[in-house]
Protein backbone atom coordinates (compact mmCIF):
# COMPACT_ATOMS: atom_id res chain seq x y z
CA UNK A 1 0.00 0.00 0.00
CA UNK A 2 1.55 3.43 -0.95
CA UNK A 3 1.54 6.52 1.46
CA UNK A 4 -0.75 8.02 -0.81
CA UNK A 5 -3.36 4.95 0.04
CA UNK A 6 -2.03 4.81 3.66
CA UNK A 7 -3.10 8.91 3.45
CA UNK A 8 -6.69 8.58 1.95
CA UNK A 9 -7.81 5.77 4.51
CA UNK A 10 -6.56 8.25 7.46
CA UNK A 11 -8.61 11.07 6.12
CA UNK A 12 -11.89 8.67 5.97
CA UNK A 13 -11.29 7.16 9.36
CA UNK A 14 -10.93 10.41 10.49
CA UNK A 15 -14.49 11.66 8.60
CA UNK A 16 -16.32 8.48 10.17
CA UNK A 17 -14.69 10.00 13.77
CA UNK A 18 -16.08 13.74 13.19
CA UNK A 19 -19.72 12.14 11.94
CA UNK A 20 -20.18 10.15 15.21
CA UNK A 21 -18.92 12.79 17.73
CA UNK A 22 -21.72 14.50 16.41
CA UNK A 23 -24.32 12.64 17.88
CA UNK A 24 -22.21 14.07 21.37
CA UNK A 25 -22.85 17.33 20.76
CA UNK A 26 -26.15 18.03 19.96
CA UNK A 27 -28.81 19.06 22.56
CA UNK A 28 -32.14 17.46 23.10
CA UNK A 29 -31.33 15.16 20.21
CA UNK A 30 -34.80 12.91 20.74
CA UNK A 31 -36.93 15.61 21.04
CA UNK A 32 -40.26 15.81 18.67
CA UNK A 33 -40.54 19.02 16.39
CA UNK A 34 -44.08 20.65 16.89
CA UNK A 35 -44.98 18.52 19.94
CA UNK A 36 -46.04 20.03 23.28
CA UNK A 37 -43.63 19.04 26.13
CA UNK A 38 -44.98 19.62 29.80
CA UNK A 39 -42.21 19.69 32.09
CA UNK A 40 -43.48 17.14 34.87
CA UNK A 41 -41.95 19.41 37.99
CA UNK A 42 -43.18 22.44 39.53
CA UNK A 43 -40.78 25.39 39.68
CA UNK A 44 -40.98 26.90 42.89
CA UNK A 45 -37.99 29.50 43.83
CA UNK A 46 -37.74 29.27 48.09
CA UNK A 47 -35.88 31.59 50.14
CA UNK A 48 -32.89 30.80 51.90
CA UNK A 49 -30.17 31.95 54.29
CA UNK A 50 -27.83 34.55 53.68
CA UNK A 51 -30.34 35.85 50.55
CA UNK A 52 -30.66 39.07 50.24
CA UNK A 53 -34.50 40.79 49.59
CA UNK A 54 -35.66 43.66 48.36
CA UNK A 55 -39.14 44.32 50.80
CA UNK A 56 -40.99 47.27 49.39
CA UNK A 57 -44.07 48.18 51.38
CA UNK A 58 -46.99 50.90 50.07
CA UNK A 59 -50.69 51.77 50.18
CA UNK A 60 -52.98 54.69 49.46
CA UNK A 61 -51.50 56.48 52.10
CA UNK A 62 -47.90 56.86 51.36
CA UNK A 63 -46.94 59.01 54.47
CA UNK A 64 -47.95 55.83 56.75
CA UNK A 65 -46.45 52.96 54.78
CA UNK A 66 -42.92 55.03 55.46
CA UNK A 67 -42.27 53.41 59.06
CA UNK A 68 -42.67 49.57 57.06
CA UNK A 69 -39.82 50.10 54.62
CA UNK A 70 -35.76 50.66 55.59
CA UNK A 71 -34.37 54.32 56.34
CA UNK A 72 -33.00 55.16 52.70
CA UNK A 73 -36.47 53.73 50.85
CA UNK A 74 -39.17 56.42 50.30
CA UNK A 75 -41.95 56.28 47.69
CA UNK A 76 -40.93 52.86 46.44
CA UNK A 77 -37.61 53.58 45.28
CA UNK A 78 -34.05 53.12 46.15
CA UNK A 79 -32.37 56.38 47.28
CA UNK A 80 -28.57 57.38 45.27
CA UNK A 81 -25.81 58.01 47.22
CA UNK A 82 -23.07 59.69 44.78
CA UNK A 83 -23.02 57.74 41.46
CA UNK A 84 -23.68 54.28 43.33
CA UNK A 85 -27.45 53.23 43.98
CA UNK A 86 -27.49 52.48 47.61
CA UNK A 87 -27.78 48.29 47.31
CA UNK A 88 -30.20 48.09 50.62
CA UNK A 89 -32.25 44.79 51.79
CA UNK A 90 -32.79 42.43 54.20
CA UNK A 91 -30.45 40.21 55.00
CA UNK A 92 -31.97 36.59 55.83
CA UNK A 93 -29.91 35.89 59.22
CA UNK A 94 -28.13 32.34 59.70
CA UNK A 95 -31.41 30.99 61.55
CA UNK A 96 -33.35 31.94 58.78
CA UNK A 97 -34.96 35.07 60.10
CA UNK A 98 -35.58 39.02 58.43
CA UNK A 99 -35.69 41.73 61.01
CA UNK A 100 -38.33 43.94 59.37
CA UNK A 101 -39.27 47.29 61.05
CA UNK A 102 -42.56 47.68 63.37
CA UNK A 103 -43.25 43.89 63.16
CA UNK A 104 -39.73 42.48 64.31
CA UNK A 105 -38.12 39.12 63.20
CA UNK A 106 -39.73 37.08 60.27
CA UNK A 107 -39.43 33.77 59.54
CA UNK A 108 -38.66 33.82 55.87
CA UNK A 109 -36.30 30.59 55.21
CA UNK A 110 -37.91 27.99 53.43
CA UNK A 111 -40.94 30.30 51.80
CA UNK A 112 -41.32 31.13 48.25
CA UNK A 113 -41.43 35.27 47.63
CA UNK A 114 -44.92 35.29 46.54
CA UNK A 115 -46.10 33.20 50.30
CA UNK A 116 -44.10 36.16 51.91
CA UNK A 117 -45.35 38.73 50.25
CA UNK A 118 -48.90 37.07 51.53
CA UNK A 119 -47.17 37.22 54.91
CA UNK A 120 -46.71 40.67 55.15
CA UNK A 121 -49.80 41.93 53.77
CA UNK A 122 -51.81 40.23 56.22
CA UNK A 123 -49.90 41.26 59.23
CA UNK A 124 -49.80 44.87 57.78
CA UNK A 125 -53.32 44.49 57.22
CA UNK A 126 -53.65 46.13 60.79
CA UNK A 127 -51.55 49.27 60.20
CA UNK A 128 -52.46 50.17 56.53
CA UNK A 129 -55.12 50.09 54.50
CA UNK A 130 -55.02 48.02 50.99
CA UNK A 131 -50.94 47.65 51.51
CA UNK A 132 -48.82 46.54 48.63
CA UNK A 133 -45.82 44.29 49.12
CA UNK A 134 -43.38 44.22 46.56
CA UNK A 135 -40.17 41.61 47.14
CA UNK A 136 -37.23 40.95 44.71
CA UNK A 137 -33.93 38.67 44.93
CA UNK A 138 -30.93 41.07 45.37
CA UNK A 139 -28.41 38.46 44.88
CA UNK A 140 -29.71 36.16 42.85
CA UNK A 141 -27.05 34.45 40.83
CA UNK A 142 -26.36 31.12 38.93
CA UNK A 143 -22.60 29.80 38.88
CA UNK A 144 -21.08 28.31 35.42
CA UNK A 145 -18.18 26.53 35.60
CA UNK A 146 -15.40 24.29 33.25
CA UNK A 147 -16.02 23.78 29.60
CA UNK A 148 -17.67 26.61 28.67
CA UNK A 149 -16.59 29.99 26.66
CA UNK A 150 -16.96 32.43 29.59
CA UNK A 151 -17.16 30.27 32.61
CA UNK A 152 -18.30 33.00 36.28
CA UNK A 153 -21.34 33.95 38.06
CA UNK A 154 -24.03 35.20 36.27
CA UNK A 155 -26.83 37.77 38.28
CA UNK A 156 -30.49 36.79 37.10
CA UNK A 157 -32.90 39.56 37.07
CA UNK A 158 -35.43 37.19 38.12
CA UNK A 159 -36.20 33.84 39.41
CA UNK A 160 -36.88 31.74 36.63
CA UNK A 161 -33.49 30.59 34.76
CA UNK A 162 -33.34 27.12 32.82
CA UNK A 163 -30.24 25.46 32.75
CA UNK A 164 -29.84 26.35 29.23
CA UNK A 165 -30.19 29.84 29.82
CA UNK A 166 -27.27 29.54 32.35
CA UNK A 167 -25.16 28.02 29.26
CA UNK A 168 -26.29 30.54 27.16
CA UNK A 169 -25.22 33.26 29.75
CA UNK A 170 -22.03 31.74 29.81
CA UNK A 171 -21.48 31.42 26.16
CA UNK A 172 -22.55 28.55 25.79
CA UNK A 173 -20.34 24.52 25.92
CA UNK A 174 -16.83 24.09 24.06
CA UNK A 175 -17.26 21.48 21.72
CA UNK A 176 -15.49 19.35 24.07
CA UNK A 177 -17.23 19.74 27.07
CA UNK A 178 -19.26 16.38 27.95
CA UNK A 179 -23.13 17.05 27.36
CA UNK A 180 -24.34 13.81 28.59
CA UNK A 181 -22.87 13.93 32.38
CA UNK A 182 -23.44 17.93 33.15
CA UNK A 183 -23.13 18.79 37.06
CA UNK A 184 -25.52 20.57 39.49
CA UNK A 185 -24.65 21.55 42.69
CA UNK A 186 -27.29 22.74 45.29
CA UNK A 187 -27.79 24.36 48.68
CA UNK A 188 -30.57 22.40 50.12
CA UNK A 189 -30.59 24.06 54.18
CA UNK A 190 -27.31 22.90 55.90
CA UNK A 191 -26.99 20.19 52.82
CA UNK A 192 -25.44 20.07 48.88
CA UNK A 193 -27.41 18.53 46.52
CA UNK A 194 -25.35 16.62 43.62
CA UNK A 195 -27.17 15.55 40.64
CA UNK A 196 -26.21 14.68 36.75
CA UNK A 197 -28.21 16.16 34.02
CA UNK A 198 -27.81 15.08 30.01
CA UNK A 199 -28.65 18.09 27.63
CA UNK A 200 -28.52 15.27 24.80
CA UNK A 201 -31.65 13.84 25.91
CA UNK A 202 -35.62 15.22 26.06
CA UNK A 203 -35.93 13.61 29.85
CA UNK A 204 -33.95 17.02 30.96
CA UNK A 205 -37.18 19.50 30.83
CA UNK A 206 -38.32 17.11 33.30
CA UNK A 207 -35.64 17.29 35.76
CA UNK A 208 -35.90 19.03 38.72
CA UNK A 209 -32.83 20.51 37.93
CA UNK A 210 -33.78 22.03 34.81
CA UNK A 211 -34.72 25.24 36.13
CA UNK A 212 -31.82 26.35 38.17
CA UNK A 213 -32.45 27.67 41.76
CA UNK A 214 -30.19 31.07 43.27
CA UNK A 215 -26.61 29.98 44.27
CA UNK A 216 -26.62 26.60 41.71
CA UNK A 217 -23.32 25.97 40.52
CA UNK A 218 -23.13 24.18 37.25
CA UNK A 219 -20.02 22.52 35.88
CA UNK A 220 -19.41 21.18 32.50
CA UNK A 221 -16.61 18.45 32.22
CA UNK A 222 -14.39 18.45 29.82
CA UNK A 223 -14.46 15.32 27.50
CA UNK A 224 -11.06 12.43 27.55
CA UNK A 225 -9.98 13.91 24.09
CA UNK A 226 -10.08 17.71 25.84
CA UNK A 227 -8.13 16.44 28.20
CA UNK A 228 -5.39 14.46 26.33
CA UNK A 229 -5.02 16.97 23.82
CA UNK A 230 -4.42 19.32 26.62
CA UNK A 231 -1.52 17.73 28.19
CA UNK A 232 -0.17 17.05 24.62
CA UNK A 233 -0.12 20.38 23.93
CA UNK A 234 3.43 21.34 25.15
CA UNK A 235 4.27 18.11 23.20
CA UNK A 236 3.32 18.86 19.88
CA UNK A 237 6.35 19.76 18.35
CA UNK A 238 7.91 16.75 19.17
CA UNK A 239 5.24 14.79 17.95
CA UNK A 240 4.91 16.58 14.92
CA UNK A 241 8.20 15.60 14.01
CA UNK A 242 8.36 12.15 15.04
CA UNK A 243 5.13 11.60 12.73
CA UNK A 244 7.39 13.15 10.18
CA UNK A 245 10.05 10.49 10.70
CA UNK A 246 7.38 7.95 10.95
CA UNK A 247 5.63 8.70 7.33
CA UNK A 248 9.14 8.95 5.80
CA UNK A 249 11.04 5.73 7.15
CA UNK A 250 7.50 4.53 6.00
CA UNK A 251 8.25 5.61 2.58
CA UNK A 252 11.37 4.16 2.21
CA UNK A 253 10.54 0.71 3.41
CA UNK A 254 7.48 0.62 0.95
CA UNK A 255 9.89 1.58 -2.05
């Protein structure tokens, strides 16, 4: 067999590689064009120590709500100090508590926003009339790690963020990141939560880790090949050149 064969069956064993690592890249590969998918868990965003809240409290008498929102809030908006907007909220405490003004310490771990916002209007029921709650993450923010373009944390505006939204944010996998074994990490009270998701498959809008919750931390491994052509990097040269060799001793022992 001459180089030139020993060339031409390279390239199509290397063709035959690049068409099956295909089938590794591609997300929700099973999933049914112009069907209706219903994902089978219920999003529910719960508050948690050491989150930071934005409680804004109003009614028809804006003089009175005053004494229900913090010193540098008035008439529903955050007051400027300088250039800077002054980054105010409450502060849930390690035991899971809010200290809000006039009614004292909350119990707010554990509650969804829209269950505390039901909270606080019936306990301020009794001070104002028709009041208005209005809460907001401050620090809301989803963590993307390893094989991605631009791999930090990302702040969400608001409490609804797939897991492909958080990739997206992030710039989305490197064509060698592994799509079938993608880690999420969770703060579940005092415990982490570890669980494997496959963005290759249509069973991932059911996961309960499809919609990430504040604080996830998602990490995208990098595939064996990733890895191996990593390390050979600094070696390249070398093996460059010994291929060289290789294909010319080749040569010479075929002619």
């Amino acid at each position: 067999m001459s180089v030139y064969k020993l060339f031409i069956v390279w390239v199509y064993g290397m063709c035959i590689f690049g068409c099956a690592s295909s089938k590794k890249v591609v997300y929700l590969q099973d999933i049914k064009v112009d069907k209706r998918v219903k994902a089978a868990c219920e999003y529910r965003t719960v508050i948690h120590v050491d989150d930071l809240l934005s409680i804004i409290v109003s009614c028809d008498d804006i003089e009175a709500a005053l004494p229900f929102n913090t010193p540098m809030i008035g008439l529903g908006k955050e007051v400027t100090s300088g250039n800077q907007q002054a980054a105010l909220g409450y502060l849930v405490d390690k035991e899971g508590y809010v200290d809000f003004p006039v009614l004292g310490k909350l119990q707010v771990d554990g509650i969804s926003r829209n269950e505390l916002a039901d909270m606080l209007k019936e306990k301020l029921s009794g001070y104002l009339k028709n009041p208005i709650v209005t809460i907001q993450f401050l620090n809301f923010k989803v963590t993307v790690l390893g094989e991605v373009r631009n791999p930090g944390s990302y702040k969400v505006n608001s409490e609804r963020i797939s897991i492909l939204d958080a990739l997206g944010m992030a710039g989305d996998l490197q064509i060698n990141a592994k799509r079938k074994n993608v880690l999420v990490m969770r703060e579940d009270g005092n415990e982490k939560v570890f669980s494997r998701v496959d963005l290759t498959s249509s069973e991932l809008l059911h996961s309960p880790f499809f919609y990430l919750q504040q604080n996830d931390v998602v990490y995208a491994e990098p595939s064996r090949g990733r890895i191996v052509g990593g390390n050979a990097g600094t070696f390249l040269p070398y093996i460059l050149s010994s291929v060289s060799t290789f294909v010319a001793v080749l040569a010479l022992i075929i002619r």
